[in-house]
C-alpha atoms as a PDB file:
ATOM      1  CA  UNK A   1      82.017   0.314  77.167  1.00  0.00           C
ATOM      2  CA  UNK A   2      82.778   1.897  73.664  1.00  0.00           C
ATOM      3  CA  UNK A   3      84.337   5.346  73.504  1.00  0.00           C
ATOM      4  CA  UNK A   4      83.400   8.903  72.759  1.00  0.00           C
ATOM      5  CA  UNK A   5      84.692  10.755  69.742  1.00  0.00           C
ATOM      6  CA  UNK A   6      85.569  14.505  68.555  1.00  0.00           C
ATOM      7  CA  UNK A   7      86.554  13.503  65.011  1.00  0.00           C
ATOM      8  CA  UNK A   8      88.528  16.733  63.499  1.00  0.00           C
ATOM      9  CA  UNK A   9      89.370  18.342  59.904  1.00  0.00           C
ATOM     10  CA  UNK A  10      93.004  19.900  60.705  1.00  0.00           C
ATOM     11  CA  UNK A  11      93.398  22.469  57.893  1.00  0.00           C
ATOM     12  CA  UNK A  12      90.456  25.389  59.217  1.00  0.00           C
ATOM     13  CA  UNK A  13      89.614  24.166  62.271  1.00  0.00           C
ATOM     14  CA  UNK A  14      93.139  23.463  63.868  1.00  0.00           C
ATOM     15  CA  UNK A  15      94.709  25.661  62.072  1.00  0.00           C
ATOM     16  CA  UNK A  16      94.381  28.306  59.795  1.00  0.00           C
ATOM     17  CA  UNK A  17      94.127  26.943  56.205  1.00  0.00           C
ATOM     18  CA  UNK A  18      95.867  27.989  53.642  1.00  0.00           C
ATOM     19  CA  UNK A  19      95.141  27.671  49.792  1.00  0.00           C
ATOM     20  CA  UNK A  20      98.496  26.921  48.962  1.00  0.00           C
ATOM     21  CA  UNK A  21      98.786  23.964  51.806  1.00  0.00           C
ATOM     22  CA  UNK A  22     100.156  24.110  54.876  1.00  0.00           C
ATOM     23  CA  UNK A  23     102.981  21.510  55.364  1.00  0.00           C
ATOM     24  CA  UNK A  24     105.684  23.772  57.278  1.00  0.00           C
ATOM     25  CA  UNK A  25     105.916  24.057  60.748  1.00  0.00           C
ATOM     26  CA  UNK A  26     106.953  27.535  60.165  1.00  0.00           C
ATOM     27  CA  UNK A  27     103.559  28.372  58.632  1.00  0.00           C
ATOM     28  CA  UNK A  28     101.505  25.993  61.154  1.00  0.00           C
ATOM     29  CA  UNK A  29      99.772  29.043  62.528  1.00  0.00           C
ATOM     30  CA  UNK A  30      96.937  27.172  65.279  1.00  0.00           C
ATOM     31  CA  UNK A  31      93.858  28.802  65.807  1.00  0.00           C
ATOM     32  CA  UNK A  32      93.264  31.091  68.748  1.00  0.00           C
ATOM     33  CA  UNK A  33      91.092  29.091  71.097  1.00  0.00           C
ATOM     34  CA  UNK A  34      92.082  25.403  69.541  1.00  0.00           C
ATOM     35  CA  UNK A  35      93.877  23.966  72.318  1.00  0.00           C
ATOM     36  CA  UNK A  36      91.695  25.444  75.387  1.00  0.00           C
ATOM     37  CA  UNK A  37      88.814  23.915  73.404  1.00  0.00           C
ATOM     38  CA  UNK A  38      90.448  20.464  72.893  1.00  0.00           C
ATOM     39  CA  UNK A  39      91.721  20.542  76.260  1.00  0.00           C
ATOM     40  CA  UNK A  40      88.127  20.824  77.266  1.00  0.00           C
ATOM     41  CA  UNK A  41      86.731  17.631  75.480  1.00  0.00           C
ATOM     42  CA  UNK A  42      89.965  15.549  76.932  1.00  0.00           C
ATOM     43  CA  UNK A  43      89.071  16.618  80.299  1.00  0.00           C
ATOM     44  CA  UNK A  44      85.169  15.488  79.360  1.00  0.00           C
ATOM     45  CA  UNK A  45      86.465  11.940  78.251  1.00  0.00           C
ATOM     46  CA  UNK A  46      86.347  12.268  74.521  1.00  0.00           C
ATOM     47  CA  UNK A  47      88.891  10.629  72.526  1.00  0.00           C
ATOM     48  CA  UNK A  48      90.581  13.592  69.883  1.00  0.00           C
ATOM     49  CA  UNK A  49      91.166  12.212  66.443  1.00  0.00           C
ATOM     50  CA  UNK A  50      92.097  14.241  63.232  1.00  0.00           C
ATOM     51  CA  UNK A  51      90.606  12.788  59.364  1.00  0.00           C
ATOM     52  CA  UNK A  52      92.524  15.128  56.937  1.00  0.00           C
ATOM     53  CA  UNK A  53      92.929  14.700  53.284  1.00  0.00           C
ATOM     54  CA  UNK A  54      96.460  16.174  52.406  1.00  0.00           C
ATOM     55  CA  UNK A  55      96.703  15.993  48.764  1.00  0.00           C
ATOM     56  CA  UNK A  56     100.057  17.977  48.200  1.00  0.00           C
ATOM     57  CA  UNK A  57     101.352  14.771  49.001  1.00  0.00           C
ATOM     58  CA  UNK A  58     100.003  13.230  45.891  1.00  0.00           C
ATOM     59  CA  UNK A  59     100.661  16.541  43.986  1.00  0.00           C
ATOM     60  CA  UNK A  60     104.163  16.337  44.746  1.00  0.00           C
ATOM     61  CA  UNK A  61     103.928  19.507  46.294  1.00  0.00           C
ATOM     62  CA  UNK A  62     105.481  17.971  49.894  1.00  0.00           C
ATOM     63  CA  UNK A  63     105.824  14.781  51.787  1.00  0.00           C
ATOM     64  CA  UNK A  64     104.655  12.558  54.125  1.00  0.00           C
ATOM     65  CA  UNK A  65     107.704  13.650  56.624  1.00  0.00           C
ATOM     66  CA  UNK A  66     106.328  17.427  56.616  1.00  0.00           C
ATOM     67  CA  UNK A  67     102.643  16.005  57.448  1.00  0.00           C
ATOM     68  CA  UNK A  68     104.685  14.340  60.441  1.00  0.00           C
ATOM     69  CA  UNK A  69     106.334  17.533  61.454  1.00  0.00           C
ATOM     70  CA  UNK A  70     103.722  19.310  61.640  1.00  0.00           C
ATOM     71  CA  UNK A  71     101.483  17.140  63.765  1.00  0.00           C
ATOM     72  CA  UNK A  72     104.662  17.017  65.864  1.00  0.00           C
ATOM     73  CA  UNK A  73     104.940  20.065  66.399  1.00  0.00           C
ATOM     74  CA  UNK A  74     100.870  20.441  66.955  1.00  0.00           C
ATOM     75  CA  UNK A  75     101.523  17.586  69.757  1.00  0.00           C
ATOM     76  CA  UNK A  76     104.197  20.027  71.298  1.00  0.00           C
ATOM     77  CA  UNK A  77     101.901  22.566  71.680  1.00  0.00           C
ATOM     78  CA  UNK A  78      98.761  20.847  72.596  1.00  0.00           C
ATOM     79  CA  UNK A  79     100.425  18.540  75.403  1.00  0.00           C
ATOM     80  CA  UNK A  80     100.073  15.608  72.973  1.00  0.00           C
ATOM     81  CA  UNK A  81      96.110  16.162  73.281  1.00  0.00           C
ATOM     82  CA  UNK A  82      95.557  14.773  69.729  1.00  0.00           C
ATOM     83  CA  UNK A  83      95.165  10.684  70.168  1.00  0.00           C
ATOM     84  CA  UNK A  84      95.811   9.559  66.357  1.00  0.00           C
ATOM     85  CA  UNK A  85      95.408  11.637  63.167  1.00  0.00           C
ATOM     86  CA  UNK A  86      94.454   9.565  59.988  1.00  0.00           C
ATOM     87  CA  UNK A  87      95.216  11.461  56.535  1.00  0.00           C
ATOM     88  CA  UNK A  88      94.707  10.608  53.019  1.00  0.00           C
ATOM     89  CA  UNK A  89      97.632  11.332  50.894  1.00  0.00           C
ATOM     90  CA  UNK A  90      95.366  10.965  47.397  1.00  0.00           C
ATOM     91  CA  UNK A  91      93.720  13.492  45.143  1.00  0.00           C
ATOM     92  CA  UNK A  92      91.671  12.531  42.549  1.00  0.00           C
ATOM     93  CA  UNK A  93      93.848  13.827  39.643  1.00  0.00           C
ATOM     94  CA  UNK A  94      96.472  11.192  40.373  1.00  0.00           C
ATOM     95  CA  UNK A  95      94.844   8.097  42.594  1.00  0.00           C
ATOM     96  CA  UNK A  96      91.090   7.702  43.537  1.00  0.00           C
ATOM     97  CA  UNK A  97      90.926   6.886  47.293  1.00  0.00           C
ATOM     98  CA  UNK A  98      88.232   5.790  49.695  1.00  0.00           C
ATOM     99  CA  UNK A  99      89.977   7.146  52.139  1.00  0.00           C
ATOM    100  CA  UNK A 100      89.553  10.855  50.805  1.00  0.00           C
ATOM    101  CA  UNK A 101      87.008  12.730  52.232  1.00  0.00           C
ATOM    102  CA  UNK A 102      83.954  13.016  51.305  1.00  0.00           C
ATOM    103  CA  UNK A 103      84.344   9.165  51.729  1.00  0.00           C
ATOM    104  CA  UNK A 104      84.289   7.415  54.478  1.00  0.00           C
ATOM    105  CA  UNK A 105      86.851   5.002  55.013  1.00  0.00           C
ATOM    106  CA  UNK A 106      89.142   7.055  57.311  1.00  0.00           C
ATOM    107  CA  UNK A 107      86.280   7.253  60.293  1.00  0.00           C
ATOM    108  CA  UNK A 108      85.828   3.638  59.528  1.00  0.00           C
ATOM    109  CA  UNK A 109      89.009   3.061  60.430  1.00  0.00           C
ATOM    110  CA  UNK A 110      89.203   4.677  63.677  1.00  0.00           C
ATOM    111  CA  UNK A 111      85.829   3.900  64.812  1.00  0.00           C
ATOM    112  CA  UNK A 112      87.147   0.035  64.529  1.00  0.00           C
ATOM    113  CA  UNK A 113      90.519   0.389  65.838  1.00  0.00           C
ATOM    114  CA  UNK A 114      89.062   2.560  69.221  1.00  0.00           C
ATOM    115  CA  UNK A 115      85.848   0.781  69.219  1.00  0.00           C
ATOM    116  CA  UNK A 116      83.900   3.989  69.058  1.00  0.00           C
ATOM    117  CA  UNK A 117      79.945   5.043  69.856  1.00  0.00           C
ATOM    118  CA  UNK A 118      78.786   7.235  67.222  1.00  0.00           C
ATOM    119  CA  UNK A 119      76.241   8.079  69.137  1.00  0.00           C
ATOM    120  CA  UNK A 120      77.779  10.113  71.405  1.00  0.00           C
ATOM    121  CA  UNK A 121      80.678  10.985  68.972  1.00  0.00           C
ATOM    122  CA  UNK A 122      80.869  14.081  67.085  1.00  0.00           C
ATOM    123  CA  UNK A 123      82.444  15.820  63.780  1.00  0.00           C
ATOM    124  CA  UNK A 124      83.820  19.332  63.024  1.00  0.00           C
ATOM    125  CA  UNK A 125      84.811  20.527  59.809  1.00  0.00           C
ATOM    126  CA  UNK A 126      84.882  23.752  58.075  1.00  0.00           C
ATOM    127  CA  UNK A 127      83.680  22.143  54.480  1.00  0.00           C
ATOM    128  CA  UNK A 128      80.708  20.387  53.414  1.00  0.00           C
ATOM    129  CA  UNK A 129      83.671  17.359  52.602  1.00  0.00           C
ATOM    130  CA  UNK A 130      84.152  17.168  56.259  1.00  0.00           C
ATOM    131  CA  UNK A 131      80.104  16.564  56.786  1.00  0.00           C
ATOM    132  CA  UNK A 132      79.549  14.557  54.438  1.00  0.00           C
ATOM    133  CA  UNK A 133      81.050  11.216  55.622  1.00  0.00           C
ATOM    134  CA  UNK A 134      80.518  11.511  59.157  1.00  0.00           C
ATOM    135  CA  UNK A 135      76.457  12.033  58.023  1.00  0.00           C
ATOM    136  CA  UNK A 136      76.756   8.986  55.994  1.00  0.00           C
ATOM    137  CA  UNK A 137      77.818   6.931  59.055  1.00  0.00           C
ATOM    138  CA  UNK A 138      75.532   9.420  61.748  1.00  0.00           C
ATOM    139  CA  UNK A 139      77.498  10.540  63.129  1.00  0.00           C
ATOM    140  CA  UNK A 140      76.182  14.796  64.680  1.00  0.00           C
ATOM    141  CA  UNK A 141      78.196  17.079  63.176  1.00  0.00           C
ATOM    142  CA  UNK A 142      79.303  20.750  63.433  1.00  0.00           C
ATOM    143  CA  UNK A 143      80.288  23.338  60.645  1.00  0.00           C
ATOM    144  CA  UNK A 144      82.755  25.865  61.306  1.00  0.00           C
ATOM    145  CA  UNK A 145      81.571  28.860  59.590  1.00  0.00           C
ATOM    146  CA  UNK A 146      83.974  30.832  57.449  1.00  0.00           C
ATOM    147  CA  UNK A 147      81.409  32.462  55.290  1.00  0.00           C
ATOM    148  CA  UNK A 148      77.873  33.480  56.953  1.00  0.00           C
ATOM    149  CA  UNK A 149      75.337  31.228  55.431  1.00  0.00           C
ATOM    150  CA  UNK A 150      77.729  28.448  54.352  1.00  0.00           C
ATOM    151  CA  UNK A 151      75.038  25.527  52.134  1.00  0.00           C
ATOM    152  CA  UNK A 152      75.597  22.475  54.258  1.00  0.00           C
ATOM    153  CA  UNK A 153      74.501  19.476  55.483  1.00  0.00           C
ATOM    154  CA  UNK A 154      75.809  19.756  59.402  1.00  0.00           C
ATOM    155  CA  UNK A 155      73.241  19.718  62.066  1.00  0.00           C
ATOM    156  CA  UNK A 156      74.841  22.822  63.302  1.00  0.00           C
ATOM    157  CA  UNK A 157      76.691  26.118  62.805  1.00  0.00           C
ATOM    158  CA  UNK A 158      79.828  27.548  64.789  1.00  0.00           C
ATOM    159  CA  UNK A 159      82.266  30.146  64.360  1.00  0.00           C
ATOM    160  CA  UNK A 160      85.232  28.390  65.799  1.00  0.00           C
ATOM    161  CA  UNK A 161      86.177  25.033  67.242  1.00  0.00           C
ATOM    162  CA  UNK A 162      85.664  26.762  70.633  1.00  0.00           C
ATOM    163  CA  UNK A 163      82.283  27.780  70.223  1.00  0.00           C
ATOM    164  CA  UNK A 164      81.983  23.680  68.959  1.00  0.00           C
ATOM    165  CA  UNK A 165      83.345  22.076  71.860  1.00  0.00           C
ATOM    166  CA  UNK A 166      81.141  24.574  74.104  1.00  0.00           C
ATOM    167  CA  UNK A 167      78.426  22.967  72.259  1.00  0.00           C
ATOM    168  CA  UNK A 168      79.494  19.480  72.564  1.00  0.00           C
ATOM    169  CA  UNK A 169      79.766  19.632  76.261  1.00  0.00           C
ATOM    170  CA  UNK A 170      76.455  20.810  76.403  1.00  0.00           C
ATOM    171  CA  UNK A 171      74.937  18.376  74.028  1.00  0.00           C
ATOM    172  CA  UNK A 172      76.642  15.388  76.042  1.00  0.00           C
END
């Protein structure tokens, strides 16, 4: 029997982005509601996977040890609820990357290593990058609002990953 899927952006929907990237624990600042709603989906059986494109890396702005640190320190505080997260160090101004978002390569990836259903397998993101992919492989996905009457692709509309994982559970 193939698995069930939350596929997550980090930066906006786990925690609060920041236009200047967020790569210290110190400035890791989760979302109210985040872990109650992941907690949630666990408890319904989905698997919890994070596809982030973290480009400072490739800007030379920070490393792959402060990507680390941070999803440590996420683990700490989620009870390790997170099962793998998948980043893309690349930005197209140094390195072209299928494994950037708004490709696909990353969710291939996964889908193949935890033999997962896209069918009953979803994706929230708070960009139309996020959407993108998983539409290009259906997969249903979910927009996390920032703006009121965000252009996008996503089959729906929240205004947090709460409100998305409400919605998943009563999709499934």
């Amino acid at each position: 029997m193939k698995n069930k899927c939350v596929f997550l952006d980090r930066d906006g929907v786990i925690n609060v982005d920041n236009v200047n990237y967020t790569y210290k624990v110190e400035a890791f600042q989760i979302i109210d509601g985040v872990i109650p709603a992941l907690k949630k989906l666990k408890e319904a059986g989905y698997l919890l996977i994070v596809i982030t494109n973290q480009s400072g890396i490739a800007k030379g702005i920070y490393k792959h040890e402060d990507v680390y640190k941070c999803h440590d320190y996420f683990d700490q505080e989620s009870g390790n609820l997170i099962d793998e997260y998948f980043y893309s160090p690349y930005h197209q101004s140094t390195t072209e990357s299928l494994t950037r978002k708004p490709d696909s390569l990353l969710f291939e990836k996964a889908i193949a290593k935890y033999d997962i259903d896209i069918a009953q397998s979803w994706m929230v993101g708070d960009r139309e990058r996020d959407i993108v992919p998983a539409n290009k492989l259906s997969i249903p996905t979910i927009l996390i609002e920032e703006h009121p009457n965000t252009e996008t692709s996503a089959k729906y509309k929240v205004d947090s990953l709460f409100e998305a994982a409400e919605l998943i559970l009563k999709k499934a």
